[in-house]
PDB file of N, CA and C in Angstrom:
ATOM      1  N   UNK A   1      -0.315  31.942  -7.848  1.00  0.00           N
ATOM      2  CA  UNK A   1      -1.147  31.033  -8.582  1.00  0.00           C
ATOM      3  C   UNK A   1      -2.475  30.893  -7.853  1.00  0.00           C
ATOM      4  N   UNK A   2      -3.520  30.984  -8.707  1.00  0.00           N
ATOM      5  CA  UNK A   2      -4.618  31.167  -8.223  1.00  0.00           C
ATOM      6  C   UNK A   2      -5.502  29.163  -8.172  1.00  0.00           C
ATOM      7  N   UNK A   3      -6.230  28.816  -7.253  1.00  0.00           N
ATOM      8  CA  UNK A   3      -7.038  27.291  -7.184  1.00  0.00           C
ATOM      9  C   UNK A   3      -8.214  27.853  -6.971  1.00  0.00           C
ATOM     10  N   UNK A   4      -9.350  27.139  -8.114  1.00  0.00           N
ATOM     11  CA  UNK A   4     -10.781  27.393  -7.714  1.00  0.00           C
ATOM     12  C   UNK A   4     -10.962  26.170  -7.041  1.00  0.00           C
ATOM     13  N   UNK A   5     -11.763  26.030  -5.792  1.00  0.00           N
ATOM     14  CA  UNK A   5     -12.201  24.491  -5.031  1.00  0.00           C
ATOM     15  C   UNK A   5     -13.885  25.196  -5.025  1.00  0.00           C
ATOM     16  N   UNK A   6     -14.233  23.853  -5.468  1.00  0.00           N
ATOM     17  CA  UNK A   6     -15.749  23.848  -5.363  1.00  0.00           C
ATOM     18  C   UNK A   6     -15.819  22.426  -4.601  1.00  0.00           C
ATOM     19  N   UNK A   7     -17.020  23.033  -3.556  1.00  0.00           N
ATOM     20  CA  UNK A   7     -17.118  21.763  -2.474  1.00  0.00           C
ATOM     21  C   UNK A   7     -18.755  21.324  -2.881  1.00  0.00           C
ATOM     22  N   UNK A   8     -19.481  20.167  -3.103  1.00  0.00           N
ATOM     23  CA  UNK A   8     -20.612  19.319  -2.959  1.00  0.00           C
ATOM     24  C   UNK A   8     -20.815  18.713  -2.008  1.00  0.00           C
ATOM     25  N   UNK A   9     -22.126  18.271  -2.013  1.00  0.00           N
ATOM     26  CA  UNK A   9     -22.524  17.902  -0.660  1.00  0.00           C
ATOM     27  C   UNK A   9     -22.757  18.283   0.440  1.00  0.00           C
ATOM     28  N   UNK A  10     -22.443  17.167   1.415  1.00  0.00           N
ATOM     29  CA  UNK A  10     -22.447  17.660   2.844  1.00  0.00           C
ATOM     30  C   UNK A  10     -21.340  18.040   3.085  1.00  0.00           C
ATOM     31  N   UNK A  11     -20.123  18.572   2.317  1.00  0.00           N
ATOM     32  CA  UNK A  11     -18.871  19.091   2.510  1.00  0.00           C
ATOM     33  C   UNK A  11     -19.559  20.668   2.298  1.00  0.00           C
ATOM     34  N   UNK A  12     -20.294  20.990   1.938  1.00  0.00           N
ATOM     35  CA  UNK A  12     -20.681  22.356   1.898  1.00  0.00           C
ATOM     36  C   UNK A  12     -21.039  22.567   3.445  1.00  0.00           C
ATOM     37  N   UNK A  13     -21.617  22.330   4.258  1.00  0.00           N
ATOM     38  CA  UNK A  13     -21.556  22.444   5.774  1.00  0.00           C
ATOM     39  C   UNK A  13     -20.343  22.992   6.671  1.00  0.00           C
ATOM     40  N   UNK A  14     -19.383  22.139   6.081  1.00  0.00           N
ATOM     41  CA  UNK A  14     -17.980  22.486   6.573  1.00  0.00           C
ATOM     42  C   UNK A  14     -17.519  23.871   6.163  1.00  0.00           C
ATOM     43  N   UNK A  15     -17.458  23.622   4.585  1.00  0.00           N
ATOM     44  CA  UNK A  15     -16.565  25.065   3.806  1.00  0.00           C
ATOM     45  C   UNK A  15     -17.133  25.823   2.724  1.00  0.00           C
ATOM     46  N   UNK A  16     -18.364  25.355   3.122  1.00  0.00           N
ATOM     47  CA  UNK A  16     -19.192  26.352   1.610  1.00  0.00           C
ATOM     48  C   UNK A  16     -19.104  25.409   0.354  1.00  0.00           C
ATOM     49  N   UNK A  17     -19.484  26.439  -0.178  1.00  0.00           N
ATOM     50  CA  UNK A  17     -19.836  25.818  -2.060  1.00  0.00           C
ATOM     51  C   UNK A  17     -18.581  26.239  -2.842  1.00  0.00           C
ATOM     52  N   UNK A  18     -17.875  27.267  -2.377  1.00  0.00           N
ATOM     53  CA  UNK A  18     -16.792  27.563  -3.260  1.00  0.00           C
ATOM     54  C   UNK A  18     -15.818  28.420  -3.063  1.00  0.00           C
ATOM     55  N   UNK A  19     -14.504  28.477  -2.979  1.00  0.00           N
ATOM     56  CA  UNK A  19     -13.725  29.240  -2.138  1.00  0.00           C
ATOM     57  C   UNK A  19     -12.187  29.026  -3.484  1.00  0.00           C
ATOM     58  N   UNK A  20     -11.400  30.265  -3.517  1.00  0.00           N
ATOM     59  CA  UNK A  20     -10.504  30.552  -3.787  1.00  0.00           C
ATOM     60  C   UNK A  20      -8.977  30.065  -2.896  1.00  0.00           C
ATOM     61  N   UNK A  21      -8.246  29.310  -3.087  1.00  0.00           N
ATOM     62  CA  UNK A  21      -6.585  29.384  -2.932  1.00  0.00           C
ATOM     63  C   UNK A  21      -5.627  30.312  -3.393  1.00  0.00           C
ATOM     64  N   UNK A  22      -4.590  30.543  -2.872  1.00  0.00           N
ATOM     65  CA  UNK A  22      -3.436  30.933  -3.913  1.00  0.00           C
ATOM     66  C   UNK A  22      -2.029  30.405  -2.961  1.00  0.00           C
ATOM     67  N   UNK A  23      -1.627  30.250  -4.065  1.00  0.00           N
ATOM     68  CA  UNK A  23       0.243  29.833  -4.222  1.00  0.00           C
ATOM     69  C   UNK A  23      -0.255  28.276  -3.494  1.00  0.00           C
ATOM     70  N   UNK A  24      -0.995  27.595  -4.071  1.00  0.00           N
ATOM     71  CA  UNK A  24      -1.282  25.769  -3.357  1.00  0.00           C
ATOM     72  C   UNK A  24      -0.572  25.333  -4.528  1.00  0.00           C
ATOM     73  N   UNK A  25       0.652  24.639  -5.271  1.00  0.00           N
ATOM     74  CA  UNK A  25       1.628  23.690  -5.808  1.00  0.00           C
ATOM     75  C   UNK A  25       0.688  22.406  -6.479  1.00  0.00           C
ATOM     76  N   UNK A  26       0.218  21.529  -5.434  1.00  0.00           N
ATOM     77  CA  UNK A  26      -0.029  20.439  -5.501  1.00  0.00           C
ATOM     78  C   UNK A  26      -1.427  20.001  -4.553  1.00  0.00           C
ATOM     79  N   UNK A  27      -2.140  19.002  -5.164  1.00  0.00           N
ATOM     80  CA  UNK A  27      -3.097  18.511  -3.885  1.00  0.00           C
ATOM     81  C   UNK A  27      -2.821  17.878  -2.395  1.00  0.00           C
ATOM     82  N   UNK A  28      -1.287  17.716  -2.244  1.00  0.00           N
ATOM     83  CA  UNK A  28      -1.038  17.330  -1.120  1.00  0.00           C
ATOM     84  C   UNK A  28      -1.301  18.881  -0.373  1.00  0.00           C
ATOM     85  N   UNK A  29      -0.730  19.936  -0.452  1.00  0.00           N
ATOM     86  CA  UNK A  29      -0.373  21.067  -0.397  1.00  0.00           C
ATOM     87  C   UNK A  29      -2.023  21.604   0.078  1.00  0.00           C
ATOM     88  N   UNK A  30      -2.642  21.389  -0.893  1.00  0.00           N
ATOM     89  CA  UNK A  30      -3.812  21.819  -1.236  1.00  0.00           C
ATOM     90  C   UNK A  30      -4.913  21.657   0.287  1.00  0.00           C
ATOM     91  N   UNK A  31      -4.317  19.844   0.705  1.00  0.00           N
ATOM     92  CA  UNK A  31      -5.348  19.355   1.263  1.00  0.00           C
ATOM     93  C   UNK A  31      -4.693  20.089   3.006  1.00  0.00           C
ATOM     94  N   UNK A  32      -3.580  19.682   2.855  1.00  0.00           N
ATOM     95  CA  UNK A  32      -2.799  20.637   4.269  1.00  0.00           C
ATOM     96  C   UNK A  32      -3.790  21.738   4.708  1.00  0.00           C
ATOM     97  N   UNK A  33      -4.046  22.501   3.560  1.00  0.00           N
ATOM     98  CA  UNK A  33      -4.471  24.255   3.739  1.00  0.00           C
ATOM     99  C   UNK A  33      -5.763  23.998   4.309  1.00  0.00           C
ATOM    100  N   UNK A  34      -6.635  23.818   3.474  1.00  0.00           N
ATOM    101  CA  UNK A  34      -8.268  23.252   3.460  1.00  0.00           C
ATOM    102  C   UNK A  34      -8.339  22.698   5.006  1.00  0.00           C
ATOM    103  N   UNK A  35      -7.255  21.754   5.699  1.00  0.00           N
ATOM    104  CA  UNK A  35      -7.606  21.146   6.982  1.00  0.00           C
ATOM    105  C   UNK A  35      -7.030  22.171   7.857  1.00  0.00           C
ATOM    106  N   UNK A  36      -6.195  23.377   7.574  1.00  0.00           N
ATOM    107  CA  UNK A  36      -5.853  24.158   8.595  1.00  0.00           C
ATOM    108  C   UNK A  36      -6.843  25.270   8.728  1.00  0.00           C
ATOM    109  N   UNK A  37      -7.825  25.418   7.534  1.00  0.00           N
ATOM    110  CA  UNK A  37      -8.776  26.452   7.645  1.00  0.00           C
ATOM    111  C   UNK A  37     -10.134  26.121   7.806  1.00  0.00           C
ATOM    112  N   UNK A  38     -10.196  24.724   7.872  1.00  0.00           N
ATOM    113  CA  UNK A  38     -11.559  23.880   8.109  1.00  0.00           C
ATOM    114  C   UNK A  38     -11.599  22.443   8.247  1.00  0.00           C
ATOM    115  N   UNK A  39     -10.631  22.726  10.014  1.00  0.00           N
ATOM    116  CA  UNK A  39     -10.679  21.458  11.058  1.00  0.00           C
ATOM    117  C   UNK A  39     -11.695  20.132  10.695  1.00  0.00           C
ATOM    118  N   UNK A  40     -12.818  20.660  10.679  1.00  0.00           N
ATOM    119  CA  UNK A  40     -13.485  19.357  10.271  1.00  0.00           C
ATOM    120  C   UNK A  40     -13.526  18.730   8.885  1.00  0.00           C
ATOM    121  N   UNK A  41     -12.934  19.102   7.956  1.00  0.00           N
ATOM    122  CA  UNK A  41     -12.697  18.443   6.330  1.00  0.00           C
ATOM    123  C   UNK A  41     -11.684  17.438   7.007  1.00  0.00           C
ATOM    124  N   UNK A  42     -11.011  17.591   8.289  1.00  0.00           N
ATOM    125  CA  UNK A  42      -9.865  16.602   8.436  1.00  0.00           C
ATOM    126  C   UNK A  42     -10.671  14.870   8.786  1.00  0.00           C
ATOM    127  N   UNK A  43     -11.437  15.183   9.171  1.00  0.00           N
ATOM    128  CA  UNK A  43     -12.132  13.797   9.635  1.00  0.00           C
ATOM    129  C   UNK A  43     -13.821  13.763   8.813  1.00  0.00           C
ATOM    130  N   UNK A  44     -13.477  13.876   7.421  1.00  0.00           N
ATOM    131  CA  UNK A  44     -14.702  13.714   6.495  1.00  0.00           C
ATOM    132  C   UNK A  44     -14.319  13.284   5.443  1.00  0.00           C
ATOM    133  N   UNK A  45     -15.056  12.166   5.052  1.00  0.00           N
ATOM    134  CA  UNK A  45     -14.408  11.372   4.001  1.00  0.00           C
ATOM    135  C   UNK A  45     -14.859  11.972   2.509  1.00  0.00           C
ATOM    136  N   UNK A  46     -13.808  12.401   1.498  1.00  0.00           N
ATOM    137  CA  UNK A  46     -14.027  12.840   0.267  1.00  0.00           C
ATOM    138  C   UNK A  46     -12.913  12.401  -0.725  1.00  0.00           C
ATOM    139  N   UNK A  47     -13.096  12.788  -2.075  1.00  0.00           N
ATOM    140  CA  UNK A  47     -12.059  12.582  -3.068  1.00  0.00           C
ATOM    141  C   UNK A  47     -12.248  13.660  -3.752  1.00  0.00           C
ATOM    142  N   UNK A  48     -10.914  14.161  -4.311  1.00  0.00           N
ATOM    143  CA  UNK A  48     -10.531  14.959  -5.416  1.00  0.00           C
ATOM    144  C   UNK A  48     -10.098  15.352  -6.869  1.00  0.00           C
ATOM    145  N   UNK A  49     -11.158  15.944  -6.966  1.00  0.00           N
ATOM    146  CA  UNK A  49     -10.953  15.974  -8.738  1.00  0.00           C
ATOM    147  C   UNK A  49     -10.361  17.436  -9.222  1.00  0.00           C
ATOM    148  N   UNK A  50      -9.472  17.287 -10.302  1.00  0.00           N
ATOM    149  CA  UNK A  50      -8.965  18.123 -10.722  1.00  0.00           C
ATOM    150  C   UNK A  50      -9.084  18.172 -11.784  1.00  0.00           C
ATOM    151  N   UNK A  51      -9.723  19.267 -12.502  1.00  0.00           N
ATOM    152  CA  UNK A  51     -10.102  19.588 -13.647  1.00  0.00           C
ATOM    153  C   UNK A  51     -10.696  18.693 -14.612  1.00  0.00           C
ATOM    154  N   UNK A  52     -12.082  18.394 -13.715  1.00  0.00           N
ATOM    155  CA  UNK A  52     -13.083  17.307 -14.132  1.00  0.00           C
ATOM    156  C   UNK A  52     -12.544  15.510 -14.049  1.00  0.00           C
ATOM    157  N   UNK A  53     -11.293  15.623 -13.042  1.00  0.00           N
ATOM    158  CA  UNK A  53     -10.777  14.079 -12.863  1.00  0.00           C
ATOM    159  C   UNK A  53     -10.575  13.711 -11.941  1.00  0.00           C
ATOM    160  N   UNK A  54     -11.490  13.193 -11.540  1.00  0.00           N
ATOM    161  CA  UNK A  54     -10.599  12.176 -10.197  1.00  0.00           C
ATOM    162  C   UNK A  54      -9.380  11.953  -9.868  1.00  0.00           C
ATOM    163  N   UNK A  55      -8.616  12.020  -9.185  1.00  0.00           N
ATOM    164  CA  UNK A  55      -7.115  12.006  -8.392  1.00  0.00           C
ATOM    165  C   UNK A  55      -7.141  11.001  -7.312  1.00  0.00           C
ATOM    166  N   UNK A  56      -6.122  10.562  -7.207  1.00  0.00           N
ATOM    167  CA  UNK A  56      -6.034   9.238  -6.150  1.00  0.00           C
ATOM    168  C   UNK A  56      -4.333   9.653  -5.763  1.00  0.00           C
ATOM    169  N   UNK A  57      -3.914  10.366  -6.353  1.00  0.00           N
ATOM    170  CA  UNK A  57      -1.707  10.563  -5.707  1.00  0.00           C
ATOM    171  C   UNK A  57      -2.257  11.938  -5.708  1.00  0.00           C
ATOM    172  N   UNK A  58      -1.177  12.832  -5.228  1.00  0.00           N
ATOM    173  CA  UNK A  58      -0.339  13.973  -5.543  1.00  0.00           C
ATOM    174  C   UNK A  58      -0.220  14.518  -6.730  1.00  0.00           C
ATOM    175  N   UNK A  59      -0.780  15.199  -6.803  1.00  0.00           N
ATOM    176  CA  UNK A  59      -1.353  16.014  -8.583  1.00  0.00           C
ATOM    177  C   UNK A  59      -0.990  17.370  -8.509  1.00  0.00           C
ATOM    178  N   UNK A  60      -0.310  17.917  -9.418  1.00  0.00           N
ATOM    179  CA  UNK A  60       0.357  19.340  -9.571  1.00  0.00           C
ATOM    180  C   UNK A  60      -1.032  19.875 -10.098  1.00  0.00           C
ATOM    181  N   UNK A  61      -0.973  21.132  -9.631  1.00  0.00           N
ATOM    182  CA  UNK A  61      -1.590  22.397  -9.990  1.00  0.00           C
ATOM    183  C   UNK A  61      -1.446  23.576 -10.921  1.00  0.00           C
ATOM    184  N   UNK A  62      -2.300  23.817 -11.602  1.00  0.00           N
ATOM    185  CA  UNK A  62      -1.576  25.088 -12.397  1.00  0.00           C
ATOM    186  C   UNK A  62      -2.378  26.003 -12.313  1.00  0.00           C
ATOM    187  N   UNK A  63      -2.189  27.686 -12.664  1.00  0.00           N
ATOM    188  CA  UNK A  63      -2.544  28.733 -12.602  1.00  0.00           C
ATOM    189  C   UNK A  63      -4.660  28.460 -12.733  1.00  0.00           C
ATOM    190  N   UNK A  64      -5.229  28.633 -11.880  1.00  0.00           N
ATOM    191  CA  UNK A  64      -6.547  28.420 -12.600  1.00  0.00           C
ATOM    192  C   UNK A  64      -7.159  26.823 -12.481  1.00  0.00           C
ATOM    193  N   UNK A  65      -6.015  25.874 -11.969  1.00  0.00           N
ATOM    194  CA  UNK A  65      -6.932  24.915 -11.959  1.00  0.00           C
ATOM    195  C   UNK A  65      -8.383  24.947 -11.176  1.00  0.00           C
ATOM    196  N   UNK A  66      -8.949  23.949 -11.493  1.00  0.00           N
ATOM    197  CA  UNK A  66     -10.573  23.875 -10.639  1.00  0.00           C
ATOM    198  C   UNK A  66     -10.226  22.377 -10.199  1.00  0.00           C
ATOM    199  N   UNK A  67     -10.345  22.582  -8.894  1.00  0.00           N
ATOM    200  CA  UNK A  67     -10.796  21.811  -8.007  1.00  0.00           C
ATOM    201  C   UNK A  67     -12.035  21.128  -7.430  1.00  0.00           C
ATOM    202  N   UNK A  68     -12.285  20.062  -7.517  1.00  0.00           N
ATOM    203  CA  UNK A  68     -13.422  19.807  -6.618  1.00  0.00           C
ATOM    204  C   UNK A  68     -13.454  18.721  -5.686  1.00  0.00           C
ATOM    205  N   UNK A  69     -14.230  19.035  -4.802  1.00  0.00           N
ATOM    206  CA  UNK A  69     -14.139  18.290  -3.160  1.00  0.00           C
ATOM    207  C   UNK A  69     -15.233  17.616  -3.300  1.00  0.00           C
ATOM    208  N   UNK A  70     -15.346  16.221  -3.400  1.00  0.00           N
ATOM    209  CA  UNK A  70     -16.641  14.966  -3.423  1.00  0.00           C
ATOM    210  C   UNK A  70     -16.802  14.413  -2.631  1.00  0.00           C
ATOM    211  N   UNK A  71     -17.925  14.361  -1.947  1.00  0.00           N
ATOM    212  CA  UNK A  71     -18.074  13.282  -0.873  1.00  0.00           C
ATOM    213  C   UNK A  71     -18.803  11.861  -1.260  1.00  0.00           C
ATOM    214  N   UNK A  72     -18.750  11.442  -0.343  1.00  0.00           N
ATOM    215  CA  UNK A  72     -19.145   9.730  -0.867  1.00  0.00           C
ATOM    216  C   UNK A  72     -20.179   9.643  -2.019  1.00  0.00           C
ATOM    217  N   UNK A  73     -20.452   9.283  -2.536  1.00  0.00           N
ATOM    218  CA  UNK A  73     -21.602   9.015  -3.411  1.00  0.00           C
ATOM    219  C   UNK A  73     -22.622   7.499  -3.893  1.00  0.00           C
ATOM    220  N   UNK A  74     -23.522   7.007  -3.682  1.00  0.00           N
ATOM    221  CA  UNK A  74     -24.020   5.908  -4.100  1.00  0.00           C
ATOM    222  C   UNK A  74     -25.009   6.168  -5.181  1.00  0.00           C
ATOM    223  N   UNK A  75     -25.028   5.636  -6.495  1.00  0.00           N
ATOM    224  CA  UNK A  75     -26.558   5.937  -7.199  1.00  0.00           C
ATOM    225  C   UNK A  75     -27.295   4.271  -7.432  1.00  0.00           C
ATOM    226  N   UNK A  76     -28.340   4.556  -7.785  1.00  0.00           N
ATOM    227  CA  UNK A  76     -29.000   3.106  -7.803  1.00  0.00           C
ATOM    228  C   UNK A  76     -29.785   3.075  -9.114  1.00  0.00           C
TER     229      UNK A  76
END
């Protein structure tokens, strides 16, 4: 199973703008990988959206989902 993750921000520093997974299940799963291949996402504060949604639990994955990695945001 293939995960598109697209990273914004200053999370692009860490891991780029956009990077491929395979066989990731779930966003717990997901986030494991991401911190074993880019130590510093472990101590940077972001949230995850899956297929244009925000996630706050453990969210299953399917073939092709899109991922994205957000970092803080304020607008005024």
């Amino acid at each position: 199973m293939t995960v598109n993750i697209i990273i914004f921000g200053r999370l692009t520093d860490i891991a780029g703008r956009a990077l491929t997974l395979e066989n990731v299940a779930d966003t717990n799963q997901l986030v494991k990988e991401l911190h074993i291949l880019y130590p510093d996402l472990a101590d940077a504060k972001y949230v995850i959206a899956v297929d244009k949604k925000v996630v706050n639990e453990n969210t299953t994955l399917t073939e092709n989902s899109i991922v994205a990695l957000l970092p803080p945001f304020s607008g005024g």
